[in-house]
PDB file of N, CA and C in Angstrom:
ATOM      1  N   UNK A   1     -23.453   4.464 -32.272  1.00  0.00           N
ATOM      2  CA  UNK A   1     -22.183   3.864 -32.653  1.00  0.00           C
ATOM      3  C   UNK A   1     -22.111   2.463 -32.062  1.00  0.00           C
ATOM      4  N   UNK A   2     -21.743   1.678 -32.966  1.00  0.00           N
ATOM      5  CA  UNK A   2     -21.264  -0.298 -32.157  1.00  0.00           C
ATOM      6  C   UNK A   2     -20.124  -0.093 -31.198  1.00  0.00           C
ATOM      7  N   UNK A   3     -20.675  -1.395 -30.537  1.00  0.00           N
ATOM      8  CA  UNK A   3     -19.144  -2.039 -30.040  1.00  0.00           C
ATOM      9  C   UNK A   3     -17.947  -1.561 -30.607  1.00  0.00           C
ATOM     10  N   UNK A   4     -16.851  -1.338 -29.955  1.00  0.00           N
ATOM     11  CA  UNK A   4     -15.610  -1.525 -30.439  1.00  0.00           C
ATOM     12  C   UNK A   4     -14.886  -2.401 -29.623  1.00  0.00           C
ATOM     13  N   UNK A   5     -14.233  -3.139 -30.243  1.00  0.00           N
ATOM     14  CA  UNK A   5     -13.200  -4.227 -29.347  1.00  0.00           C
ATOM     15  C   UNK A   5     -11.989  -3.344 -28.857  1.00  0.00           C
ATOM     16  N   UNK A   6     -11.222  -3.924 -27.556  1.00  0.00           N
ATOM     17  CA  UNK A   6     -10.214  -2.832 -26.848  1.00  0.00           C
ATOM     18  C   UNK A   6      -8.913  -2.635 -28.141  1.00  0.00           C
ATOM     19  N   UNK A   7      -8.822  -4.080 -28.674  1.00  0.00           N
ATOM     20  CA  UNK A   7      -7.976  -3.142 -30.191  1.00  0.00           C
ATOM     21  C   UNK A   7      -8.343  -2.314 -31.388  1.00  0.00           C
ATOM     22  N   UNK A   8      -9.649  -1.857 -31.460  1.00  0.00           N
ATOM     23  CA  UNK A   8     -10.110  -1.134 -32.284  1.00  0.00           C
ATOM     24  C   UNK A   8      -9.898   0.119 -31.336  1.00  0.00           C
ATOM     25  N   UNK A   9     -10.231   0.315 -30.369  1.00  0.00           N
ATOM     26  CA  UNK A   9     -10.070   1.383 -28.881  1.00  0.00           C
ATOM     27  C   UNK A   9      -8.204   1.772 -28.976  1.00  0.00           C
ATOM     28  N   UNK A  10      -7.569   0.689 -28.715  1.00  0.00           N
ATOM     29  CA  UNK A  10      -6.375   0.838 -28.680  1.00  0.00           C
ATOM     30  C   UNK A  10      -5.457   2.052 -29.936  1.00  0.00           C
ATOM     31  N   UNK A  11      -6.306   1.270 -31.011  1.00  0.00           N
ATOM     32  CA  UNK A  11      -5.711   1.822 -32.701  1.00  0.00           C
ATOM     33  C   UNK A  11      -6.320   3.158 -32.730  1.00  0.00           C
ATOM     34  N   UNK A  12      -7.511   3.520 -32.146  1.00  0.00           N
ATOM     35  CA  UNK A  12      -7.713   4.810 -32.481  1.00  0.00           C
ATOM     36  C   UNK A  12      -7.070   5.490 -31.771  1.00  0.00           C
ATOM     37  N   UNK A  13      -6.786   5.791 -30.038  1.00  0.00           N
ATOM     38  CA  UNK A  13      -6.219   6.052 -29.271  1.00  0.00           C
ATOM     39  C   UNK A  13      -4.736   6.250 -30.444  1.00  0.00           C
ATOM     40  N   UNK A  14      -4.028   5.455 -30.355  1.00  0.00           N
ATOM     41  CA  UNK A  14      -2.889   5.395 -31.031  1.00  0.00           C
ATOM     42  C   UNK A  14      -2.762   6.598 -32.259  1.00  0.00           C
ATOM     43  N   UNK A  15      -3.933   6.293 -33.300  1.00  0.00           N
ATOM     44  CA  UNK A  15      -3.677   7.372 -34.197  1.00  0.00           C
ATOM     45  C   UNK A  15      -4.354   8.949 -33.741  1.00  0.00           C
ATOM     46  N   UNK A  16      -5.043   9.443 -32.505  1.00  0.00           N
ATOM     47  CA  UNK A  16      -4.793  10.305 -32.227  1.00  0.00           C
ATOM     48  C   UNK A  16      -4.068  11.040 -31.596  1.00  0.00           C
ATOM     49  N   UNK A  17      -3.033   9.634 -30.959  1.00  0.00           N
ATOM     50  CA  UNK A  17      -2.176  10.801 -30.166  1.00  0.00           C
ATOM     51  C   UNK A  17      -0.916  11.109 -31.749  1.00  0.00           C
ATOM     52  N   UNK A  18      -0.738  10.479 -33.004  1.00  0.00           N
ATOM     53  CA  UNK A  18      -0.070  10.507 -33.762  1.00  0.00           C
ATOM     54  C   UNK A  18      -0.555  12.051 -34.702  1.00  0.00           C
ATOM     55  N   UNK A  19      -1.602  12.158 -34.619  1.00  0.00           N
ATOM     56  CA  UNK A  19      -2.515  13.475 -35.372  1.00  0.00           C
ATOM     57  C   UNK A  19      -2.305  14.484 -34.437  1.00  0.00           C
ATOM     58  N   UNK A  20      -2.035  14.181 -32.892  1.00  0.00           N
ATOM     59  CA  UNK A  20      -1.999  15.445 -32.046  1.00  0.00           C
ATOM     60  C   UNK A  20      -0.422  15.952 -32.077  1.00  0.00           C
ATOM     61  N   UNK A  21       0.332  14.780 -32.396  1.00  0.00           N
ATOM     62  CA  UNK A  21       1.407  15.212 -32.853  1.00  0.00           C
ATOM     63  C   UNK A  21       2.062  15.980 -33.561  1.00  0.00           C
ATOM     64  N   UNK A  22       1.908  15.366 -35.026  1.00  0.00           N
ATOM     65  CA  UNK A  22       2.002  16.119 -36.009  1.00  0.00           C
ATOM     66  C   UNK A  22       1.123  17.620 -36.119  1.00  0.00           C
ATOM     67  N   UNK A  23       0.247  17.419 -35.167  1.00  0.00           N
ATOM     68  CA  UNK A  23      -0.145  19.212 -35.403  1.00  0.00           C
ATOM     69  C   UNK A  23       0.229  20.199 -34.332  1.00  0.00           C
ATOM     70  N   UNK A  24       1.506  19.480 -33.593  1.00  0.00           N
ATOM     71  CA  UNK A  24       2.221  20.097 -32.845  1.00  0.00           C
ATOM     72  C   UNK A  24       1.581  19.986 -30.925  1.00  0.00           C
ATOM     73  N   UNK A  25       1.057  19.184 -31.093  1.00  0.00           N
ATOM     74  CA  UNK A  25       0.202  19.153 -29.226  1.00  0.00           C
ATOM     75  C   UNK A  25       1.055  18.762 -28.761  1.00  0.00           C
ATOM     76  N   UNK A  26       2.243  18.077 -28.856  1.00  0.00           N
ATOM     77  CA  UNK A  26       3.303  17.960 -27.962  1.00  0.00           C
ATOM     78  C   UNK A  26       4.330  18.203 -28.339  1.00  0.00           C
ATOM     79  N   UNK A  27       5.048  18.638 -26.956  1.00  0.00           N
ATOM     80  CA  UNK A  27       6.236  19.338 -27.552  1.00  0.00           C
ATOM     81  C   UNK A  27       7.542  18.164 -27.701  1.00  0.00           C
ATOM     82  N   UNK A  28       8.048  18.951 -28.359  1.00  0.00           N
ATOM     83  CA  UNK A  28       9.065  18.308 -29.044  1.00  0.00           C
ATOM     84  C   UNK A  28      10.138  17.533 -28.368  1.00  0.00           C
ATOM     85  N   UNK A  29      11.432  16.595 -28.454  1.00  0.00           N
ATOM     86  CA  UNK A  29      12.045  15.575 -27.738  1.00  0.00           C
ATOM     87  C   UNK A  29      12.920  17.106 -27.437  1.00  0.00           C
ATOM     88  N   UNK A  30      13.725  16.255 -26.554  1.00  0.00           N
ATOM     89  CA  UNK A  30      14.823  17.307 -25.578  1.00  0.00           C
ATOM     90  C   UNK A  30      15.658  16.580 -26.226  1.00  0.00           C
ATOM     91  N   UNK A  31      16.935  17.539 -26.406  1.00  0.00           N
ATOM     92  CA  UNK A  31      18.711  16.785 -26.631  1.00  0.00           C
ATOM     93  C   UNK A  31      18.965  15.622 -25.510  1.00  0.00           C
ATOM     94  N   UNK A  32      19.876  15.037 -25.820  1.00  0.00           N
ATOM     95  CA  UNK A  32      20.308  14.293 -24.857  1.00  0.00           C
ATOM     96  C   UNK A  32      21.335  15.181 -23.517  1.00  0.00           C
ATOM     97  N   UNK A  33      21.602  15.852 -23.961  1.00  0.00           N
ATOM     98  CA  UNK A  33      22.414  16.914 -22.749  1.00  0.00           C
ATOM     99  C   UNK A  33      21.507  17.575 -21.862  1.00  0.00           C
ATOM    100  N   UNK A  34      19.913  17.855 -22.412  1.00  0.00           N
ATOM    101  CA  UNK A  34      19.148  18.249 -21.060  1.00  0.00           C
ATOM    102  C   UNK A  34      17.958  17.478 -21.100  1.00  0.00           C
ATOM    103  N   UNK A  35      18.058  16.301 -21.385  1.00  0.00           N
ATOM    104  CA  UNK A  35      17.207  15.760 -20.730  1.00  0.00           C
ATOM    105  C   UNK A  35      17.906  15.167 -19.411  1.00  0.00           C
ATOM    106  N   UNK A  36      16.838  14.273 -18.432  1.00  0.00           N
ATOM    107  CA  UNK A  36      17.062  13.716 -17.372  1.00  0.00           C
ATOM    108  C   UNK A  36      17.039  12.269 -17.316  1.00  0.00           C
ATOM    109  N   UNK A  37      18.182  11.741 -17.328  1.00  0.00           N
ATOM    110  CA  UNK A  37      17.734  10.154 -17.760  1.00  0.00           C
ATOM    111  C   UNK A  37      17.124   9.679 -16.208  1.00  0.00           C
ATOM    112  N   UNK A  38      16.018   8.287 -16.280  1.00  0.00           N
ATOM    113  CA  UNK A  38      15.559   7.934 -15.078  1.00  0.00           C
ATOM    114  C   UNK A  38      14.504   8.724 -14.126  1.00  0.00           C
ATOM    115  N   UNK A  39      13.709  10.083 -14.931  1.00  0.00           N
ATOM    116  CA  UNK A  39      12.693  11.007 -14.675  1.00  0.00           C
ATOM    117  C   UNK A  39      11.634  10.504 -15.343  1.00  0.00           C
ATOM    118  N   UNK A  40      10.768  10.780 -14.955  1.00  0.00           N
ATOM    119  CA  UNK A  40       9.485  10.674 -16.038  1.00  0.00           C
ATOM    120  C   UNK A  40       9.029  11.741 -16.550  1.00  0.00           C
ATOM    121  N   UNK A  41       9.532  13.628 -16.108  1.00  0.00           N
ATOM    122  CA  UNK A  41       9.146  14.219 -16.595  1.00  0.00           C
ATOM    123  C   UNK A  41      10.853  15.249 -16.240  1.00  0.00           C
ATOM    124  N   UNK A  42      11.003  16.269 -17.368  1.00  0.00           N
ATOM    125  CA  UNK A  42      12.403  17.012 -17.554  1.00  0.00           C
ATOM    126  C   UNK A  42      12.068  18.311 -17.104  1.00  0.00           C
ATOM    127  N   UNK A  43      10.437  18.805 -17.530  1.00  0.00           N
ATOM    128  CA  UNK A  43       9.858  20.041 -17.120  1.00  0.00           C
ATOM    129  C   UNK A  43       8.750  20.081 -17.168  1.00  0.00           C
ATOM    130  N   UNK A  44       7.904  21.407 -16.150  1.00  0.00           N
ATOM    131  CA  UNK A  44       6.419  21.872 -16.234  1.00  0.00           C
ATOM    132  C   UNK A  44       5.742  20.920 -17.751  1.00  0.00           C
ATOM    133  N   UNK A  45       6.384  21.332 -18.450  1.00  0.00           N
ATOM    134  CA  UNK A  45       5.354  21.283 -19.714  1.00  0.00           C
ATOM    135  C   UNK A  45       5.059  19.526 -20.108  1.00  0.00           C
ATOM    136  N   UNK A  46       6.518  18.872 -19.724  1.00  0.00           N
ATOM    137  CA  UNK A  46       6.250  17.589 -19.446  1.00  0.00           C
ATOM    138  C   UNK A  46       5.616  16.822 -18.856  1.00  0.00           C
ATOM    139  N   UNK A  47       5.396  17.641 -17.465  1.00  0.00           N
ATOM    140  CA  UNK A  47       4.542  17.120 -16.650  1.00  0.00           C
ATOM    141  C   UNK A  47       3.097  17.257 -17.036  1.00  0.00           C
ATOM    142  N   UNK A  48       2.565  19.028 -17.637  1.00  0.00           N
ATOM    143  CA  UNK A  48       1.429  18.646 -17.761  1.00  0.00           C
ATOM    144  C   UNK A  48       1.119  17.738 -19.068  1.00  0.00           C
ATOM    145  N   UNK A  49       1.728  17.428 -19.978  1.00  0.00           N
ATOM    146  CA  UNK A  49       1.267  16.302 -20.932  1.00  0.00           C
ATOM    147  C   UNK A  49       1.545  14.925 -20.261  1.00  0.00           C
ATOM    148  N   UNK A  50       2.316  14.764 -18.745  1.00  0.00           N
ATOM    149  CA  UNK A  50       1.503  13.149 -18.750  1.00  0.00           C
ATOM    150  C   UNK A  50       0.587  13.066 -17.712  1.00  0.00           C
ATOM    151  N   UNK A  51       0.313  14.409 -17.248  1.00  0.00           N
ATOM    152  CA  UNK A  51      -1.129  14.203 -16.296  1.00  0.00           C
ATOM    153  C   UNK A  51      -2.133  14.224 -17.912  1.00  0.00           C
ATOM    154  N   UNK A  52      -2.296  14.633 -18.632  1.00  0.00           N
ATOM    155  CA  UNK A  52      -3.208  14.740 -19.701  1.00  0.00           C
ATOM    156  C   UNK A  52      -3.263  13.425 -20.449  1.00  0.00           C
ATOM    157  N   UNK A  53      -1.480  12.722 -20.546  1.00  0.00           N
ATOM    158  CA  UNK A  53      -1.993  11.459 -20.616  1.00  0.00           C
ATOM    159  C   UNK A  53      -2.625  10.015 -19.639  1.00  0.00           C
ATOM    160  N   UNK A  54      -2.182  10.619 -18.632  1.00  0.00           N
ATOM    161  CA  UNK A  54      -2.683   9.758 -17.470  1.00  0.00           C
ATOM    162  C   UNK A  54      -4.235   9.947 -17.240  1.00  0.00           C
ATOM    163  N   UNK A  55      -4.902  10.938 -17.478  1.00  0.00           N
ATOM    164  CA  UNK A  55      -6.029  11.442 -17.298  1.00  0.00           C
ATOM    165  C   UNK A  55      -7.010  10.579 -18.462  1.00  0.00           C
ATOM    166  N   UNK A  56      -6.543  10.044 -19.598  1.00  0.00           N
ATOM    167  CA  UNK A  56      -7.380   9.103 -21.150  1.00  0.00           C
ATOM    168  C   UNK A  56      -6.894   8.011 -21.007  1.00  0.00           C
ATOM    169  N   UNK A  57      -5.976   7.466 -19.939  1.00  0.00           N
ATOM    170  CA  UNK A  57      -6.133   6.101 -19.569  1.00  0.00           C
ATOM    171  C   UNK A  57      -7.066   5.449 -18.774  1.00  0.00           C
ATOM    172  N   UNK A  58      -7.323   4.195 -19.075  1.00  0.00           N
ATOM    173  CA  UNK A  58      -8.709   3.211 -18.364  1.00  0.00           C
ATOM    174  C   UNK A  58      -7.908   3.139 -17.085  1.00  0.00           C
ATOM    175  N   UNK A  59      -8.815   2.921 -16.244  1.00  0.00           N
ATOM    176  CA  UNK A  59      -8.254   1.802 -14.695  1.00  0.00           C
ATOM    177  C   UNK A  59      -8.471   0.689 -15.284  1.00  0.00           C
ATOM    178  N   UNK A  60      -7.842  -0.030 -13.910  1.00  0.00           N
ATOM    179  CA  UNK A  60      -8.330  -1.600 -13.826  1.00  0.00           C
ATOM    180  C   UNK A  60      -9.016  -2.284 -13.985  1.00  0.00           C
ATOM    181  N   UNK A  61     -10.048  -1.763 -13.472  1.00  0.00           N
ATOM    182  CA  UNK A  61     -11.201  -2.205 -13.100  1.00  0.00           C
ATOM    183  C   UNK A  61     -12.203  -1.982 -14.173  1.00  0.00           C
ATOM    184  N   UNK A  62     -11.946  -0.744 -15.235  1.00  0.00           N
ATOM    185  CA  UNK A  62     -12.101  -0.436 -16.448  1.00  0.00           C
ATOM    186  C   UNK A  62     -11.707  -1.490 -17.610  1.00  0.00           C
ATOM    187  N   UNK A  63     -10.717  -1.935 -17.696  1.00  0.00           N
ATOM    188  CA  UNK A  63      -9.525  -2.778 -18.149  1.00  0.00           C
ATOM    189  C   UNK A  63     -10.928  -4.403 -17.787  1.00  0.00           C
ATOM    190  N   UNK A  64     -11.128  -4.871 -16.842  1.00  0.00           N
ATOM    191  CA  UNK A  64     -11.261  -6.090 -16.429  1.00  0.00           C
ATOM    192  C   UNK A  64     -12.280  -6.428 -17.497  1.00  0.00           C
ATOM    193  N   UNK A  65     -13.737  -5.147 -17.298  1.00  0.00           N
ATOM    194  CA  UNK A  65     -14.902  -4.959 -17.375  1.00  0.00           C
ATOM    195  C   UNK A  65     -15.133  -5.111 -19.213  1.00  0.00           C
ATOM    196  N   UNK A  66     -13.510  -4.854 -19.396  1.00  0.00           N
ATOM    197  CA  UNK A  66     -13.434  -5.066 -21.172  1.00  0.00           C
ATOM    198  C   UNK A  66     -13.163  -6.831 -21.760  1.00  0.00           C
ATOM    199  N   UNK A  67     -12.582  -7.293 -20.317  1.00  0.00           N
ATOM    200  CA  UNK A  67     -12.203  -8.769 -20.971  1.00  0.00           C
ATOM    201  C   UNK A  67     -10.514  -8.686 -20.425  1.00  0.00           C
ATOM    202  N   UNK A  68      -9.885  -7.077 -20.344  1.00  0.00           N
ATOM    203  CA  UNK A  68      -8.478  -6.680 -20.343  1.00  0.00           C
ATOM    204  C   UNK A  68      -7.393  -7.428 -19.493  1.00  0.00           C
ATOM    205  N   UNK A  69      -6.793  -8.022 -19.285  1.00  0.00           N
ATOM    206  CA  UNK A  69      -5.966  -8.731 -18.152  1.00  0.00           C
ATOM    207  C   UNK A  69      -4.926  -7.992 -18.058  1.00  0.00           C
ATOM    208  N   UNK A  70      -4.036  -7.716 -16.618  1.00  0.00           N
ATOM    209  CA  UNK A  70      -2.656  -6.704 -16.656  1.00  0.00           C
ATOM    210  C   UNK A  70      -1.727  -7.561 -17.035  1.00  0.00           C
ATOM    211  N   UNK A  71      -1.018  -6.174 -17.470  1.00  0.00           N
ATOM    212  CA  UNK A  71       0.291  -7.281 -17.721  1.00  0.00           C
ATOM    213  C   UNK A  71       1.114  -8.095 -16.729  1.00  0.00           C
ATOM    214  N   UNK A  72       1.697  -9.432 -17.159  1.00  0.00           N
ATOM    215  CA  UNK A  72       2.150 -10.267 -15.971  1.00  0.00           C
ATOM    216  C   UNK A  72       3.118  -9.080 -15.166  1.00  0.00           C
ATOM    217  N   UNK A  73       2.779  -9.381 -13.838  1.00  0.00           N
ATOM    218  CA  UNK A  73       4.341  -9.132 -12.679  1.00  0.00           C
ATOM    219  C   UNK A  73       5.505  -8.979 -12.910  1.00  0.00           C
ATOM    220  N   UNK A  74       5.638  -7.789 -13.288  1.00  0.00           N
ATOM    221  CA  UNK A  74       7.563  -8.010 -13.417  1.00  0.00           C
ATOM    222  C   UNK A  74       8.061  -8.691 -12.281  1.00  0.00           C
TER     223      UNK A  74
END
């Protein structure tokens, strides 16, 4: 397989988490009455889908090695 540039990387990334969707790999939004505003996760099941997404993200140093720069400093 070639090169892919980090936006060809980016777009696929993108349309699989959209395919894992629609075939139900994540669960569904919470009401606004139980979710938790200012959490990053509401429950177990939340949590393990963003260790799973944290787990298919690059590092930094991953990121650099592509050309990648972080985003400026808030």
């Amino acid at each position: 397989m070639g090169f892919k540039s980090a936006e060809e990387e980016q777009q696929e990334y993108v349309e699989k988490q959209i395919r894992e969707a629609r075939e139900g790999e994540y669960s569904g939004h919470k009401d606004i009455v139980s979710a938790e505003n200012g959490s990053m996760v509401n429950d177990m099941e939340d949590l393990k889908q963003l260790g799973e997404d944290m787990d298919e993200m690059k590092t930094n140093s991953e990121d650099h090695e592509e050309g990648l720069m972080n985003d400026p400093e808030q």
